[in-house]
C-alpha atoms as a PDB file:
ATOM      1  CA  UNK A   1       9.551   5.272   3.744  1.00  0.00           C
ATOM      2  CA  UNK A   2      13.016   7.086   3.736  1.00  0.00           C
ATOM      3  CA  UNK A   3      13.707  10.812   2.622  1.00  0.00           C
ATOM      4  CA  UNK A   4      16.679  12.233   1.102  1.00  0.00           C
ATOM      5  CA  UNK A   5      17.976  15.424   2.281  1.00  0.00           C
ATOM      6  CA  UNK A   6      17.176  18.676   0.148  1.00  0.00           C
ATOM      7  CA  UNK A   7      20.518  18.496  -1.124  1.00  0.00           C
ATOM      8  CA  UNK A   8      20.577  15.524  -1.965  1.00  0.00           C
ATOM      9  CA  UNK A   9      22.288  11.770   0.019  1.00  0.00           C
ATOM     10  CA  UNK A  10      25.468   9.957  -1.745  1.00  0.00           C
ATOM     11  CA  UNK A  11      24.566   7.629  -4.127  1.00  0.00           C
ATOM     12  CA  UNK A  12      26.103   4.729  -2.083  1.00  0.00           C
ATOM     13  CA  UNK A  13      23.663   5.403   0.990  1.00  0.00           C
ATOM     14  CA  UNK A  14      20.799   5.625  -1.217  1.00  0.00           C
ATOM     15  CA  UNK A  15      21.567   2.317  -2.637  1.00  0.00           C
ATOM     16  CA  UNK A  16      21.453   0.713   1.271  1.00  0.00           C
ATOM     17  CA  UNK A  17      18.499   2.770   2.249  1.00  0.00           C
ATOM     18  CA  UNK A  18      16.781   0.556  -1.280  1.00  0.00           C
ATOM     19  CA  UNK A  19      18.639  -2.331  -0.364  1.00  0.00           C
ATOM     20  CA  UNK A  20      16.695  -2.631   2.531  1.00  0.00           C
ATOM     21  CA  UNK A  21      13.344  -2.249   0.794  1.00  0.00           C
ATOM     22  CA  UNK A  22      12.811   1.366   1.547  1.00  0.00           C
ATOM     23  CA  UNK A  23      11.375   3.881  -0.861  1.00  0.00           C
ATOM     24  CA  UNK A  24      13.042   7.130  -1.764  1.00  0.00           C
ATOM     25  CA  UNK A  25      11.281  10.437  -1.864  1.00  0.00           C
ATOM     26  CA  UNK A  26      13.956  12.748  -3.178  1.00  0.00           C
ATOM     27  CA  UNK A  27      13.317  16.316  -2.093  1.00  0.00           C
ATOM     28  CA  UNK A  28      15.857  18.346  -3.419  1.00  0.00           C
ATOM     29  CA  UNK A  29      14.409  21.891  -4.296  1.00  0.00           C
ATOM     30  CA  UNK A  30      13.848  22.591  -8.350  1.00  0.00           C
ATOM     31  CA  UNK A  31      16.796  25.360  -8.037  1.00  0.00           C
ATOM     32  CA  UNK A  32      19.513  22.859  -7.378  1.00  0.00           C
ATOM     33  CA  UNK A  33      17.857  20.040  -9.597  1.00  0.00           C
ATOM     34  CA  UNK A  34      18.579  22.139 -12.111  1.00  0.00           C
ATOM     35  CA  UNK A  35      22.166  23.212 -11.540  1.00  0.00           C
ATOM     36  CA  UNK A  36      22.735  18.988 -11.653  1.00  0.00           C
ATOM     37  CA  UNK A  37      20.630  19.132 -14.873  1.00  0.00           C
ATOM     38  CA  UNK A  38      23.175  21.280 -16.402  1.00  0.00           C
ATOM     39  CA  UNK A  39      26.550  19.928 -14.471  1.00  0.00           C
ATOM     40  CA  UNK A  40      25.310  16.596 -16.373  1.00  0.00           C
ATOM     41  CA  UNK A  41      24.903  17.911 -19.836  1.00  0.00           C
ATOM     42  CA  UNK A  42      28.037  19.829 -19.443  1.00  0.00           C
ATOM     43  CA  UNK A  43      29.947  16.152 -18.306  1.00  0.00           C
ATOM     44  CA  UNK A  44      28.068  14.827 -21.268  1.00  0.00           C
ATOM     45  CA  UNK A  45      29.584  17.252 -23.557  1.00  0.00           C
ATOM     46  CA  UNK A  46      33.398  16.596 -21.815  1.00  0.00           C
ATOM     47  CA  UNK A  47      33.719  20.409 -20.951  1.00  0.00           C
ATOM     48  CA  UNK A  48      34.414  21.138 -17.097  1.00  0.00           C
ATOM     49  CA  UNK A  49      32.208  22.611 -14.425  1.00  0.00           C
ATOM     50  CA  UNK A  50      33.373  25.250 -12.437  1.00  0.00           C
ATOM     51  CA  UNK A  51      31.813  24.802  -8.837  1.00  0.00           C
ATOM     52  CA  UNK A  52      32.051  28.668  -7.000  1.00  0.00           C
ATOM     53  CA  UNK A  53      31.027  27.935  -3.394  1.00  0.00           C
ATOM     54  CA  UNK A  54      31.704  27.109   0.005  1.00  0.00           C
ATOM     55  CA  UNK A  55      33.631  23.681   0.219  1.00  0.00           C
ATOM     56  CA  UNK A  56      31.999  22.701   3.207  1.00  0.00           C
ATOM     57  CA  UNK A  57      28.361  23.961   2.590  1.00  0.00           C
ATOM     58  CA  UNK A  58      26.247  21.341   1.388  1.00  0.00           C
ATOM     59  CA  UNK A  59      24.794  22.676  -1.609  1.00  0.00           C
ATOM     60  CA  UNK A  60      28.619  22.383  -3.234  1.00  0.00           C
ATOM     61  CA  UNK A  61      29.408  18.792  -1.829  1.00  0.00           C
ATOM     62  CA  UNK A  62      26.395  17.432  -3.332  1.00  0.00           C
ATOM     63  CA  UNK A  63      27.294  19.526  -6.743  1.00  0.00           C
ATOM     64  CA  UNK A  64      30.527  18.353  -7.256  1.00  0.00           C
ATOM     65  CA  UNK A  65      28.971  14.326  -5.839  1.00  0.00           C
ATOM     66  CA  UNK A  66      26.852  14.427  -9.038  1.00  0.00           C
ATOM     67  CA  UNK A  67      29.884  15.552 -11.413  1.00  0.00           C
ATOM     68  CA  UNK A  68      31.789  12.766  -9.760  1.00  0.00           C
ATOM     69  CA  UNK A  69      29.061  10.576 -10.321  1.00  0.00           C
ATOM     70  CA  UNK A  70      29.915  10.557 -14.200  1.00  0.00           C
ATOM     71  CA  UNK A  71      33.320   9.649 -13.872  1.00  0.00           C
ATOM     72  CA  UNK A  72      35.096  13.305 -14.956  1.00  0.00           C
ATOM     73  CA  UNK A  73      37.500  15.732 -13.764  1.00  0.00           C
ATOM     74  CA  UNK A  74      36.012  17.936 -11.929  1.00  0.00           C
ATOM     75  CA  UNK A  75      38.107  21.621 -11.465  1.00  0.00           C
ATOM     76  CA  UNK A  76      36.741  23.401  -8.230  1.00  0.00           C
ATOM     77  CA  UNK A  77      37.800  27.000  -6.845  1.00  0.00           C
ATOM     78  CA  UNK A  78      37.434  27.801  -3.307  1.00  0.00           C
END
């Protein structure tokens, strides 16, 4: 069994970790879940997340990794 870190791994490393029969337990806490809930619908919708943060805190790399994940612009502010 593998675990992700609470803010979540890069898509590509999660991919090896099942490649190599592992299974994911994804532990990100329900606070940022939901910040990727709505960074999704907002990519669905074409409009532009802002991401206000620390560029090299993890909570903001992961953030912006799932709006890159759907294949948009993405504006950040740091």
């Amino acid at each position: 069994m593998s675990y992700c870190a609470a803010f979540g791994t890069e898509l590509s490393i999660q991919q090896q970790i099942k490649d190599r029969g592992c299974q994911i337990v994804d532990t990100t806490c329900g606070d940022v879940m939901s910040v990727w809930k709505r960074v999704r619908k907002y990519a669905s919708e074409s409009a532009t997340s802002i991401i206000h943060g620390k560029a090299e805190h993890e909570e903001t790399k992961a953030t912006s990794r799932v709006r890159l994940a759907m294949e948009a612009d993405i504006t950040s502010s740091f």
